[in-house]
Protein backbone atom coordinates (compact mmCIF):
# COMPACT_ATOMS: atom_id res chain seq x y z
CA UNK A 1 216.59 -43.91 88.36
CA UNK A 2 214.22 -42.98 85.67
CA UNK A 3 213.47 -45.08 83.02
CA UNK A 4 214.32 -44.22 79.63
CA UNK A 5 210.63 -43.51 77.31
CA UNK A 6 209.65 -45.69 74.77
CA UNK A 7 209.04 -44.29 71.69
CA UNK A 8 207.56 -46.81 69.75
CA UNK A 9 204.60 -49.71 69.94
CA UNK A 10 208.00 -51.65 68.31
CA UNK A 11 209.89 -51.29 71.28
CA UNK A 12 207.03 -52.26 74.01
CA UNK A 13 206.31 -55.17 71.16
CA UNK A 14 210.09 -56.33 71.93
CA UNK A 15 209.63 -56.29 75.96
CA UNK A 16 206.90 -58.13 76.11
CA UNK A 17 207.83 -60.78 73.46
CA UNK A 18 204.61 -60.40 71.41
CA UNK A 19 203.78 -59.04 67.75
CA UNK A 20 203.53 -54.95 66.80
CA UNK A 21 199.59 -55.97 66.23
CA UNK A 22 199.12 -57.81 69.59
CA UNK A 23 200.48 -54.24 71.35
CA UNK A 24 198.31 -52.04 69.02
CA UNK A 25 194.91 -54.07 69.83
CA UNK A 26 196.01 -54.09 73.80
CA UNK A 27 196.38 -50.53 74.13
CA UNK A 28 193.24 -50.19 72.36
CA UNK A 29 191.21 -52.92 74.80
CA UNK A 30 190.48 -55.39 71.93
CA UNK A 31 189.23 -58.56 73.06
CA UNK A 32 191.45 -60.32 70.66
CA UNK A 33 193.92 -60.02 73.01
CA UNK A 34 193.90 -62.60 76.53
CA UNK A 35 193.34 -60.39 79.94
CA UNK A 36 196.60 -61.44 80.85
CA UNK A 37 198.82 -60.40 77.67
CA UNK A 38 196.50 -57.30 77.94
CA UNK A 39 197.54 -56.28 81.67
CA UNK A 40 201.43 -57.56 80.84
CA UNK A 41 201.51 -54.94 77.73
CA UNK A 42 199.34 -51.90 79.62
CA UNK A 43 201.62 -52.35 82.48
CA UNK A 44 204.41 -52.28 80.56
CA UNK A 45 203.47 -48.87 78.64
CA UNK A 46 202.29 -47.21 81.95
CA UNK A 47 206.12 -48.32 83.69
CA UNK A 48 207.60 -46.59 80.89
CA UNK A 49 205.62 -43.55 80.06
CA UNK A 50 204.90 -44.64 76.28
CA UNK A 51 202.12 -42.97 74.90
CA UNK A 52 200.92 -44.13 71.70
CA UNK A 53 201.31 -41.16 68.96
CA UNK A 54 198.21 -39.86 67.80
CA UNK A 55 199.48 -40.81 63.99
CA UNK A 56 199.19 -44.46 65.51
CA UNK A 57 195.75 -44.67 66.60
CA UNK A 58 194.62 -43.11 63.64
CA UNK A 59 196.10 -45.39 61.36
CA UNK A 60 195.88 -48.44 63.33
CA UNK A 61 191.84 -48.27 63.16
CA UNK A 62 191.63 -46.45 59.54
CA UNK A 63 193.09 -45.20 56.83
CA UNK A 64 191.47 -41.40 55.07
CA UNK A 65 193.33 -41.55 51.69
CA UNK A 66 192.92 -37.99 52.52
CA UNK A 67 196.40 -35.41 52.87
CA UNK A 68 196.18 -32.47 53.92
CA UNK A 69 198.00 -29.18 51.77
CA UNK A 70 198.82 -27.08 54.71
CA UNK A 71 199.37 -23.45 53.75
CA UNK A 72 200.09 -19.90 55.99
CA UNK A 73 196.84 -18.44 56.98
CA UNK A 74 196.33 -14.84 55.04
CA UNK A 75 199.59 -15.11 53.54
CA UNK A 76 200.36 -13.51 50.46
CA UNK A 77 203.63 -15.35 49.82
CA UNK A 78 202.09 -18.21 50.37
CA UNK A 79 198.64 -18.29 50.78
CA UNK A 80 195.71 -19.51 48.22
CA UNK A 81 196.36 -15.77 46.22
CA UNK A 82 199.69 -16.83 45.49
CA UNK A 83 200.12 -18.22 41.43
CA UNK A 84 203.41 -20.35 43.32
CA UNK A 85 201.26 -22.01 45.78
CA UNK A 86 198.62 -22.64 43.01
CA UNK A 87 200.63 -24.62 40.91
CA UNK A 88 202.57 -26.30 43.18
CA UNK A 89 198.90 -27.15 44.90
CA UNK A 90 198.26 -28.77 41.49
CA UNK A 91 201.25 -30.59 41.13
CA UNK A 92 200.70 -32.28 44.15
CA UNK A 93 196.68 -33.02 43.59
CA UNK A 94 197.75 -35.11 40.27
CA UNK A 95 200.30 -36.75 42.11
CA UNK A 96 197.83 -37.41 44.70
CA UNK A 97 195.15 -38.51 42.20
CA UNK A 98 197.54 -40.33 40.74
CA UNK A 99 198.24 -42.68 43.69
CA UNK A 100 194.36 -42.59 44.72
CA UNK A 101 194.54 -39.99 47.40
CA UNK A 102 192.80 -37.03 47.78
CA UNK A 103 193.78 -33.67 49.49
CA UNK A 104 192.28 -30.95 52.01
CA UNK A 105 193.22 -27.86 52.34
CA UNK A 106 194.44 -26.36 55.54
CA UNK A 107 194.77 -23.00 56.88
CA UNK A 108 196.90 -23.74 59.37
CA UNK A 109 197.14 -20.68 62.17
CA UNK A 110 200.35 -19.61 63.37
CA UNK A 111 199.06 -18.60 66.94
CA UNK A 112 197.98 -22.30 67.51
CA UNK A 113 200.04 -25.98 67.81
CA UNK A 114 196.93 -28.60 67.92
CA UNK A 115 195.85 -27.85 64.44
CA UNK A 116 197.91 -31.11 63.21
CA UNK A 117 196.73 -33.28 66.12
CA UNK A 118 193.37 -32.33 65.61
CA UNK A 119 192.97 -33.94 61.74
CA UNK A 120 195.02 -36.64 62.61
CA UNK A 121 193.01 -37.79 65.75
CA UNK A 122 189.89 -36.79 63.65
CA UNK A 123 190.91 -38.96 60.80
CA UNK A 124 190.23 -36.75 58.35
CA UNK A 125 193.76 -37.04 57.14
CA UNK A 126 196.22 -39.35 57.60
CA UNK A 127 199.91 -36.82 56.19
CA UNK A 128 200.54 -33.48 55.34
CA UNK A 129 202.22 -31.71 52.46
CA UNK A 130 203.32 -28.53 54.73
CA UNK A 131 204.12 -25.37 52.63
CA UNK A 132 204.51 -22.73 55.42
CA UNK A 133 206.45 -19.82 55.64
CA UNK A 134 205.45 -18.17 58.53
CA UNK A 135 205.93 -20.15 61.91
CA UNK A 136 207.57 -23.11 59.43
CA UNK A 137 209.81 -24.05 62.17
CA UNK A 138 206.89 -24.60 64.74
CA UNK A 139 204.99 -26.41 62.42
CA UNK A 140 207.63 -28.86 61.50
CA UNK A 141 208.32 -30.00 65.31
CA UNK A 142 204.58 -30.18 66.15
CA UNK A 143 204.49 -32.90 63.07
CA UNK A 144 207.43 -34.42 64.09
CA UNK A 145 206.43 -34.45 67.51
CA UNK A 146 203.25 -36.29 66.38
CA UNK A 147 205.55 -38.76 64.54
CA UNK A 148 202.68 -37.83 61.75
CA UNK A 149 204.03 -38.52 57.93
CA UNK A 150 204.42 -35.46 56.41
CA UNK A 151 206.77 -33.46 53.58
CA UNK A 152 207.80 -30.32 53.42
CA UNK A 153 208.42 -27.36 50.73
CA UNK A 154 211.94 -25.97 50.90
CA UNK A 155 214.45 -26.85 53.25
CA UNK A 156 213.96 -28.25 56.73
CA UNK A 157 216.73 -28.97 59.51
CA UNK A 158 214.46 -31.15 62.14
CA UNK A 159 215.09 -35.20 61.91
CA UNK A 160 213.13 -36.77 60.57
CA UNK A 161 212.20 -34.73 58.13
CA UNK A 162 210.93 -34.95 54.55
CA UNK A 163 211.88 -32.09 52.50
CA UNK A 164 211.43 -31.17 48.25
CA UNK A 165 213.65 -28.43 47.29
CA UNK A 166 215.39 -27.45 44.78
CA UNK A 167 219.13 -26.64 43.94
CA UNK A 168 218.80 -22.36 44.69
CA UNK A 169 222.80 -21.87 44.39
CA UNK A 170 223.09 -23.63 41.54
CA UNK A 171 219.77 -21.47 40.03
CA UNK A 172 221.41 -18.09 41.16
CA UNK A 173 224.39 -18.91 39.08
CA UNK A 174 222.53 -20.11 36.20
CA UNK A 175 221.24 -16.55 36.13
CA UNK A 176 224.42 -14.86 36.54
CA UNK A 177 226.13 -16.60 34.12
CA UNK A 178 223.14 -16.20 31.61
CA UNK A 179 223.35 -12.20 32.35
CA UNK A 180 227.12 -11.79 32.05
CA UNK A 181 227.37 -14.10 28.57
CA UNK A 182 225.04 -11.04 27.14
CA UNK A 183 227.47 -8.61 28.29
CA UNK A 184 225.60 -7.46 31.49
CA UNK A 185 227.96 -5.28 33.44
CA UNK A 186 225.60 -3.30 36.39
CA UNK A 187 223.41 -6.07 37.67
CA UNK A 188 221.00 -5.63 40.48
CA UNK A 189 219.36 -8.45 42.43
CA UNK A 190 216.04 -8.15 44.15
CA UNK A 191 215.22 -11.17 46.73
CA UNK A 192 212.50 -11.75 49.32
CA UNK A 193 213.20 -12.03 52.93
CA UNK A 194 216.79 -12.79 53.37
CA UNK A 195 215.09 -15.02 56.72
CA UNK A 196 214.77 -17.32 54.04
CA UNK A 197 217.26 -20.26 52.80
CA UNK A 198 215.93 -20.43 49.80
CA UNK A 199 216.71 -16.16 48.87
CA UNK A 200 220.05 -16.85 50.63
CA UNK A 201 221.13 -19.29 48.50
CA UNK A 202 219.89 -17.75 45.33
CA UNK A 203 222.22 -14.48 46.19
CA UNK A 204 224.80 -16.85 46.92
CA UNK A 205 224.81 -18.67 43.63
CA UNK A 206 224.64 -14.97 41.39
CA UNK A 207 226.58 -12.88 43.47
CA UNK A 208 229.54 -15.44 43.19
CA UNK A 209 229.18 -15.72 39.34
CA UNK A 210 229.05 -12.27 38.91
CA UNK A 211 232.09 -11.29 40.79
CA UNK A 212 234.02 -13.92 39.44
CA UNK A 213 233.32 -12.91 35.47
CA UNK A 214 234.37 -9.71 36.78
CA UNK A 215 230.86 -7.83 36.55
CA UNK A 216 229.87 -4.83 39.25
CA UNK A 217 227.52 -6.01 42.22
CA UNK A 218 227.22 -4.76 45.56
CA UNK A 219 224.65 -4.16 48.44
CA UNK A 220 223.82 -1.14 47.00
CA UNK A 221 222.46 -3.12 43.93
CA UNK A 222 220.27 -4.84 46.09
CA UNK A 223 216.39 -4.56 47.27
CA UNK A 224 214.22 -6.74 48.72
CA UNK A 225 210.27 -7.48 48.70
CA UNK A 226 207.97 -10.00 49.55
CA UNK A 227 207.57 -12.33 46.01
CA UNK A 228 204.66 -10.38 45.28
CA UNK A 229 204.23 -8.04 42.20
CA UNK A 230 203.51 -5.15 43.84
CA UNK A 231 206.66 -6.09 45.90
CA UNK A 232 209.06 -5.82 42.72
CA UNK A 233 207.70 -3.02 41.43
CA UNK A 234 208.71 -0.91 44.44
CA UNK A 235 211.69 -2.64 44.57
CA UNK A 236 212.86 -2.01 41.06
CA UNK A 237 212.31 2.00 41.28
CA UNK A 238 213.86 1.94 44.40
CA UNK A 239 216.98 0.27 42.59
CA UNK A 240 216.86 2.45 39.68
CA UNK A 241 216.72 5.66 42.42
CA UNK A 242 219.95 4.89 43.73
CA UNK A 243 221.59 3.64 40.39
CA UNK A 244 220.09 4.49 37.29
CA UNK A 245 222.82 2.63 35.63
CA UNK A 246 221.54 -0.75 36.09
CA UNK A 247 221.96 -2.50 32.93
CA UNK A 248 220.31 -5.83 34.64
CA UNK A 249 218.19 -7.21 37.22
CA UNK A 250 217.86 -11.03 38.54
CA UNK A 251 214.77 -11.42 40.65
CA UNK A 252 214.26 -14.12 43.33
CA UNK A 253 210.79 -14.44 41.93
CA UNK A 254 208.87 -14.52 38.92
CA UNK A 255 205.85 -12.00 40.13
CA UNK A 256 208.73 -9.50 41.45
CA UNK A 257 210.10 -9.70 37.67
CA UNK A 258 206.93 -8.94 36.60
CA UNK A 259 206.29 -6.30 39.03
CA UNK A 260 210.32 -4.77 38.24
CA UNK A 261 209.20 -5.34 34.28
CA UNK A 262 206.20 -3.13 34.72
CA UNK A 263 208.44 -0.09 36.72
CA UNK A 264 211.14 -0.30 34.06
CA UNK A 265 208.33 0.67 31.21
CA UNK A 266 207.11 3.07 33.64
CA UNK A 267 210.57 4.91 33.82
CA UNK A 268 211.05 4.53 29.94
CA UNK A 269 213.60 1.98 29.80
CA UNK A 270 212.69 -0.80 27.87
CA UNK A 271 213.07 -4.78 28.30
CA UNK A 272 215.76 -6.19 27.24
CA UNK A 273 217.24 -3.55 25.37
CA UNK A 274 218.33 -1.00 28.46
CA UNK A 275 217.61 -3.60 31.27
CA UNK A 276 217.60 -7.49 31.18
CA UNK A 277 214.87 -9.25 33.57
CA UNK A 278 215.54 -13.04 34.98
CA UNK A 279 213.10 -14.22 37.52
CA UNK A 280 212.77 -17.39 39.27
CA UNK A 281 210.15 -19.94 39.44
CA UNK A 282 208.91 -20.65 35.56
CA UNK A 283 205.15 -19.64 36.22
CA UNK A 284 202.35 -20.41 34.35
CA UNK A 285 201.97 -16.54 33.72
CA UNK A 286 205.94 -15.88 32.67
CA UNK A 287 205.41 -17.12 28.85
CA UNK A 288 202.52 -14.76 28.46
CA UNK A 289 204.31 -11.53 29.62
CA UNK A 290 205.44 -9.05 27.27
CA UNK A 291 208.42 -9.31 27.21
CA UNK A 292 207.88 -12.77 27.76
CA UNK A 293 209.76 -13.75 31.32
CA UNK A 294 213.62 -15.34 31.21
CA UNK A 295 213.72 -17.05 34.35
CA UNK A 296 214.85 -19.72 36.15
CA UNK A 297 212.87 -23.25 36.53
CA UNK A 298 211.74 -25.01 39.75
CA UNK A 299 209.46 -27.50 37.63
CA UNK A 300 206.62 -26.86 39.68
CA UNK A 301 204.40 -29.30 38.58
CA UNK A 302 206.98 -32.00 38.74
CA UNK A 303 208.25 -30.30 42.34
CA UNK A 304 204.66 -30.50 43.30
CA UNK A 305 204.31 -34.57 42.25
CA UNK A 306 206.91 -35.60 43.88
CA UNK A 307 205.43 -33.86 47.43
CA UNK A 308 202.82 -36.13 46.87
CA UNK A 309 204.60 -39.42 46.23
CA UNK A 310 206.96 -38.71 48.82
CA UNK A 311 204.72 -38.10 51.58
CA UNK A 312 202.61 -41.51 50.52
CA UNK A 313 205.89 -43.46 50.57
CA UNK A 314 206.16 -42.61 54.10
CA UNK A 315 202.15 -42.97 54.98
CA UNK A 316 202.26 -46.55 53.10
CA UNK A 317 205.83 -47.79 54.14
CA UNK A 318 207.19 -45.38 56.65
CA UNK A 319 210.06 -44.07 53.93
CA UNK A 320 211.18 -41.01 54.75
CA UNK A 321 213.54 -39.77 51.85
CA UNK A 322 214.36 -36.14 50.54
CA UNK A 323 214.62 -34.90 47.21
CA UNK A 324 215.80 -32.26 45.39
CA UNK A 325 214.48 -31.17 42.40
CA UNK A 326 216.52 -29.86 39.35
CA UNK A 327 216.75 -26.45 38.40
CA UNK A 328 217.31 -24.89 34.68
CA UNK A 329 217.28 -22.17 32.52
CA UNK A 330 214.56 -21.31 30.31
CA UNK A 331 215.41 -18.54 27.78
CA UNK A 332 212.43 -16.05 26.25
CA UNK A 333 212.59 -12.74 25.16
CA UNK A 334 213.18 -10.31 28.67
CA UNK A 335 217.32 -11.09 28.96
């Protein structure tokens, strides 16, 4: 009969009757530790195929006060062009500062799985703040897989996990009810990828609040980009193509409001007046549009912080704890 794997440098610490530091400096030869204790614990991890994770080692000899900020290679949503990712990369870097770490920035490539391993074992890092998109899934299990301490943007189903999100229902109905109390009857949505939870749960939250204060929406009010201005520009004319009377529009995204904002003065119809704009996010950008942007806020700063103190909770005392950030209205001049 096979023997069940250990998992940890606890459990071979139990079996042999010795301390968690007596194992570590075994399995790394020390000569701390007697020939015989040695033998008893390396025999002992060999009989049941425990491998000490690479997060181990690392941290057993050394300690970075380095975390790496792991973002999509070339990705626009996500990706170092991305005002989202910018702030929420600051966020984090305060919080970092704050608890006297300091962060890297990794591209990390979808077509490859030993990117994590290889700054871990490297010590050049020793967590990871993981805001991925594409390939998130994959990424997750390789850090998990690791054991490595890491957080994640947005949600995350694999255990253990780490996640910082924020409450997208409750921020879909916040716009909804925000559009309908200023007697919006037509309102469109536009969203990013529906693959994602986070666009899901936005519709969710708005299309529910809409139908129930007994506003028009439907599928054919809805388009779809990529969070990118360019994105809700094309998305907006395409809406106002099939419906020209749109009286409203909540976008998933603050740069799609701005890119919907900029094809509604192109068309003639003006902001708020013929069309009310709410996006999502509460960029830097959004006070300084004109219309200034109504939109929903994620805190980013804040959402990025707390990234940071979560993931050095679980490098300096092995807490693993979710959070969810609150969401809330912010009110300018666009709806």
């Amino acid at each position: 009969m096979k023997k069940p794997r250990l998992r940890s440098i606890d459990d071979i610490a139990r079996l042999a009757g010795v301390s968690k530091s007596t194992v570590s400096r075994a399995l790394n030869d020390s000569p701390l530790v007697g020939v015989a204790t040695k033998e008893k614990i390396v025999a002992l991890a060999k009989e049941y195929g425990f491998r000490p994770s690479v997060t181990a080692r690392a941290l057993s000899t050394r300690a970075s006060r380095t975390v790496a900020f792991v973002i999509d290679a070339y990705d626009p949503e996500c990706g170092l062009q991305s005002p989202f990712s910018l702030e929420i990369m600051g966020g984090a870097a305060t919080g970092l500062h704050e608890l006297g770490y300091g962060m890297l920035i990794v591209q990390a490539d979808g077509a490859r799985s030993d990117w994590a391993e290889e700054y871990l074992s490297s010590g050049r890092v020793d967590g990871f703040i993981l805001m991925t998109y594409e390939n998130k899934r994959r990424h997750v299990q390789a850090l998990v897989d690791l054991e490595a301490p890491f957080t994640v943007w947005g949600s995350c189903d694999e255990d253990p996990c780490c996640s910082v999100s924020t409450d997208n229902r409750l921020g879909g109905r916040l716009a909804g009810e925000h559009l309908l109390a200023s007697g919006r009857r037509r309102i469109a949505f536009i969203g990013g990828s529906m693959d994602d939870s986070e666009v899901v749960q936005r519709l969710l939250g708005f299309s529910e609040t809409v139908a129930a204060g007994g506003s028009v929406h439907s599928p054919e009010i809805e388009a779809f980009g990529d969070f990118s201005e360019p994105s809700g520009f094309a998305a907006m004319n395409e809406l106002l193509d099939r419906d020209g009377s749109i009286d409203a529009v909540f976008c998933a995204g603050d740069m799609m409001a701005i890119g919907a904002m900029r094809a509604l003065a192109a068309r003639g119809r003006r902001v708020p007046d013929d069309v009310a704009v709410v996006g999502y996010d509460d960029l830097f950008v959004s006070s300084y549009t004109t219309p200034s942007l109504t939109t929903i806020s994620q805190h980013i700063a804040d959402t990025g912080r707390t990234l940071a103190s979560r993931l050095v909770a679980s490098i300096e005392r092995g807490v693993v704890e979710s959070a969810v950030v609150p969401v809330e209205l912010i009110k300018r001049d666009s709806a």
